[in-house]
Protein backbone atom coordinates (compact mmCIF):
# COMPACT_ATOMS: atom_id res chain seq x y z
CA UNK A 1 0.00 0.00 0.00
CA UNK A 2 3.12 2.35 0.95
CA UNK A 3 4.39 2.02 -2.09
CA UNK A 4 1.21 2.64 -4.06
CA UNK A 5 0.84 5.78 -2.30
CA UNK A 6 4.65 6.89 -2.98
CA UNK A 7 4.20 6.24 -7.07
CA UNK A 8 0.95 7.64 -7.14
CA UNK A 9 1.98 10.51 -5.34
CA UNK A 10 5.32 10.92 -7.41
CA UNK A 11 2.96 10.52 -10.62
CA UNK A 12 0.85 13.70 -9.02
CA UNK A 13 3.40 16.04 -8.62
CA UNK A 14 5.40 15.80 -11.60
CA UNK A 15 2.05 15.83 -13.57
CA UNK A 16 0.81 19.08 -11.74
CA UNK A 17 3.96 20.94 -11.54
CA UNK A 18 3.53 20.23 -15.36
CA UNK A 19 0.53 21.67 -16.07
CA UNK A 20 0.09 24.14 -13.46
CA UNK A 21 3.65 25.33 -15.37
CA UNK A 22 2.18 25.39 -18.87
CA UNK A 23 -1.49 27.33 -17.31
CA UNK A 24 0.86 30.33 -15.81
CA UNK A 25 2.71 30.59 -19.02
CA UNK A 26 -0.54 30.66 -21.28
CA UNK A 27 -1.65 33.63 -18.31
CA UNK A 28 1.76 35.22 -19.35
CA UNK A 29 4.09 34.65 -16.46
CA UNK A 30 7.33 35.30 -17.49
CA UNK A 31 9.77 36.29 -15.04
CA UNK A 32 11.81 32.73 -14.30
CA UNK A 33 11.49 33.31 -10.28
CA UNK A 34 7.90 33.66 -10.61
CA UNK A 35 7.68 29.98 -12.27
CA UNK A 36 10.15 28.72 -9.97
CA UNK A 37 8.13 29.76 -6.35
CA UNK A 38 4.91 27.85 -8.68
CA UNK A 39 7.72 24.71 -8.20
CA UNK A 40 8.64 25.26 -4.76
CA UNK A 41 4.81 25.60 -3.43
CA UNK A 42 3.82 22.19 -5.39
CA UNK A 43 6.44 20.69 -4.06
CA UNK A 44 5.26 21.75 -0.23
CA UNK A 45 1.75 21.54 -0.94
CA UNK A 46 0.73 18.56 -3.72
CA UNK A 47 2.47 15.48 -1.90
CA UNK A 48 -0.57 16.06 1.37
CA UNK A 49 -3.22 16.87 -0.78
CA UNK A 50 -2.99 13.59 -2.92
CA UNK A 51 -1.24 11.36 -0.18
CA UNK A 52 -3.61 12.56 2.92
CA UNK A 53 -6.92 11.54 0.75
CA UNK A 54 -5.91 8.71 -1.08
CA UNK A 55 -4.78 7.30 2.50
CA UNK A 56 -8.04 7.91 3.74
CA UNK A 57 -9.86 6.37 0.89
CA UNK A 58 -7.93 3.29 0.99
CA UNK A 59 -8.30 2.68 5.22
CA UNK A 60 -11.55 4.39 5.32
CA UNK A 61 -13.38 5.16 2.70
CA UNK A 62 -14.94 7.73 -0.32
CA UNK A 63 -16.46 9.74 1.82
CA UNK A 64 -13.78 10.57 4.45
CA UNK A 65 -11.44 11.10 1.19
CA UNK A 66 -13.82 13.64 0.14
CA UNK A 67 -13.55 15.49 3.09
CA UNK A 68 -10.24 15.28 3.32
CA UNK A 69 -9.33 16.27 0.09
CA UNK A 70 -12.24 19.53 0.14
CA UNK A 71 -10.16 20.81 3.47
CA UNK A 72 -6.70 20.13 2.03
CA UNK A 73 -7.71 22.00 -1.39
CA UNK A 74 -9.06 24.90 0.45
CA UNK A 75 -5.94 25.60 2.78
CA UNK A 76 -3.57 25.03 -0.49
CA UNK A 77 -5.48 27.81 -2.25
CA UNK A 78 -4.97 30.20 0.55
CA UNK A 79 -1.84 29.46 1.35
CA UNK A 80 -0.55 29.25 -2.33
CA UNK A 81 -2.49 32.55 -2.69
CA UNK A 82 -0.52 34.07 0.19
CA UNK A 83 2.87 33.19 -0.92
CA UNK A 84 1.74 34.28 -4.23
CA UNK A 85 0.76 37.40 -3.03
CA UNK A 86 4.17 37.96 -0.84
CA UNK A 87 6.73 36.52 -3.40
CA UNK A 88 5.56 36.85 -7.37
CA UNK A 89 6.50 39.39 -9.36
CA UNK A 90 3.68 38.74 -11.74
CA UNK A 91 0.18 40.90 -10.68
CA UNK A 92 -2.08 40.57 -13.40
CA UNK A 93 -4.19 38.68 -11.87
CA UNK A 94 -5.33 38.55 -8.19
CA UNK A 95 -3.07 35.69 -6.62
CA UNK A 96 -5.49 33.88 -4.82
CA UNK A 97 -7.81 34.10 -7.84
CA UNK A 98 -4.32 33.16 -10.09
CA UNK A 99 -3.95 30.02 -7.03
CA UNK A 100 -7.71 29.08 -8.01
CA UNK A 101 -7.28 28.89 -11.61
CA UNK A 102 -3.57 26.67 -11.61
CA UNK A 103 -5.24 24.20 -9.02
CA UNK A 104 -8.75 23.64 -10.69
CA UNK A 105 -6.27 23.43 -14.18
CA UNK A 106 -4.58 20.92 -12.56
CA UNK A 107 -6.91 19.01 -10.37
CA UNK A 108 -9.87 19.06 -13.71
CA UNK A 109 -6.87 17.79 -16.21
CA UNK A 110 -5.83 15.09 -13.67
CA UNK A 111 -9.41 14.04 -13.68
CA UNK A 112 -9.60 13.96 -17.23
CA UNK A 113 -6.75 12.34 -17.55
CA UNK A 114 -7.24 9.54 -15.39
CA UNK A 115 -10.56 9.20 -17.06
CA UNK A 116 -8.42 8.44 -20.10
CA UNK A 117 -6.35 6.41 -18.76
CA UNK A 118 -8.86 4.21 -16.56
């Protein structure tokens, strides 16, 4: 089960850094920093949001996942959108509003994706 959660969680990252990547450049970040801190907050925030509620779903159940996952994507947004706000150079677009749009890119595309896939 550990390692399930490790690969799947690997798979996650890499695939939202990705995407959440190629969404800021089509909303015209450019400054190399900028797309860097978009790294760095993945990297602190993706591995709990898809390791926390896939946990739960496996020991538990859908629904506790669900719950899980609603908190977790809630707190990333605002804290995303506060280091965002305190770090980016880019301002076009408010950063929690700029947080909203990268993780519902990511999290919709992952969905579609494993819809493909599966």
């Amino acid at each position: 089960m550990i390692t399930y959660i490790i690969k799947t969680g690997a798979i996650c990252l890499l695939s939202t850094i990705i995407i959440e990547l190629i969404v800021a450049l089509l909303l015209k970040v450019r400054h190399k920093i900028d797309l860097i801190y978009i790294i760095i907050v993945n990297i602190i925030t993706n591995p709990l949001v898809v390791m926390i509620p896939l946990y739960l779903n496996i020991k538990y159940g859908l629904l506790e996942r669900n719950i899980s996952l609603g908190i977790l994507e809630f707190a990333t947004i605002f804290f995303e959108g506060n280091t965002y706000k305190k770090y980016l150079e880019y301002n076009k677009i408010n950063p929690y509003i700029f947080s909203v749009i990268l993780n519902a890119s990511s999290y919709l595309i992952g969905i579609l994706i494993n819809y493909i896939i599966y």
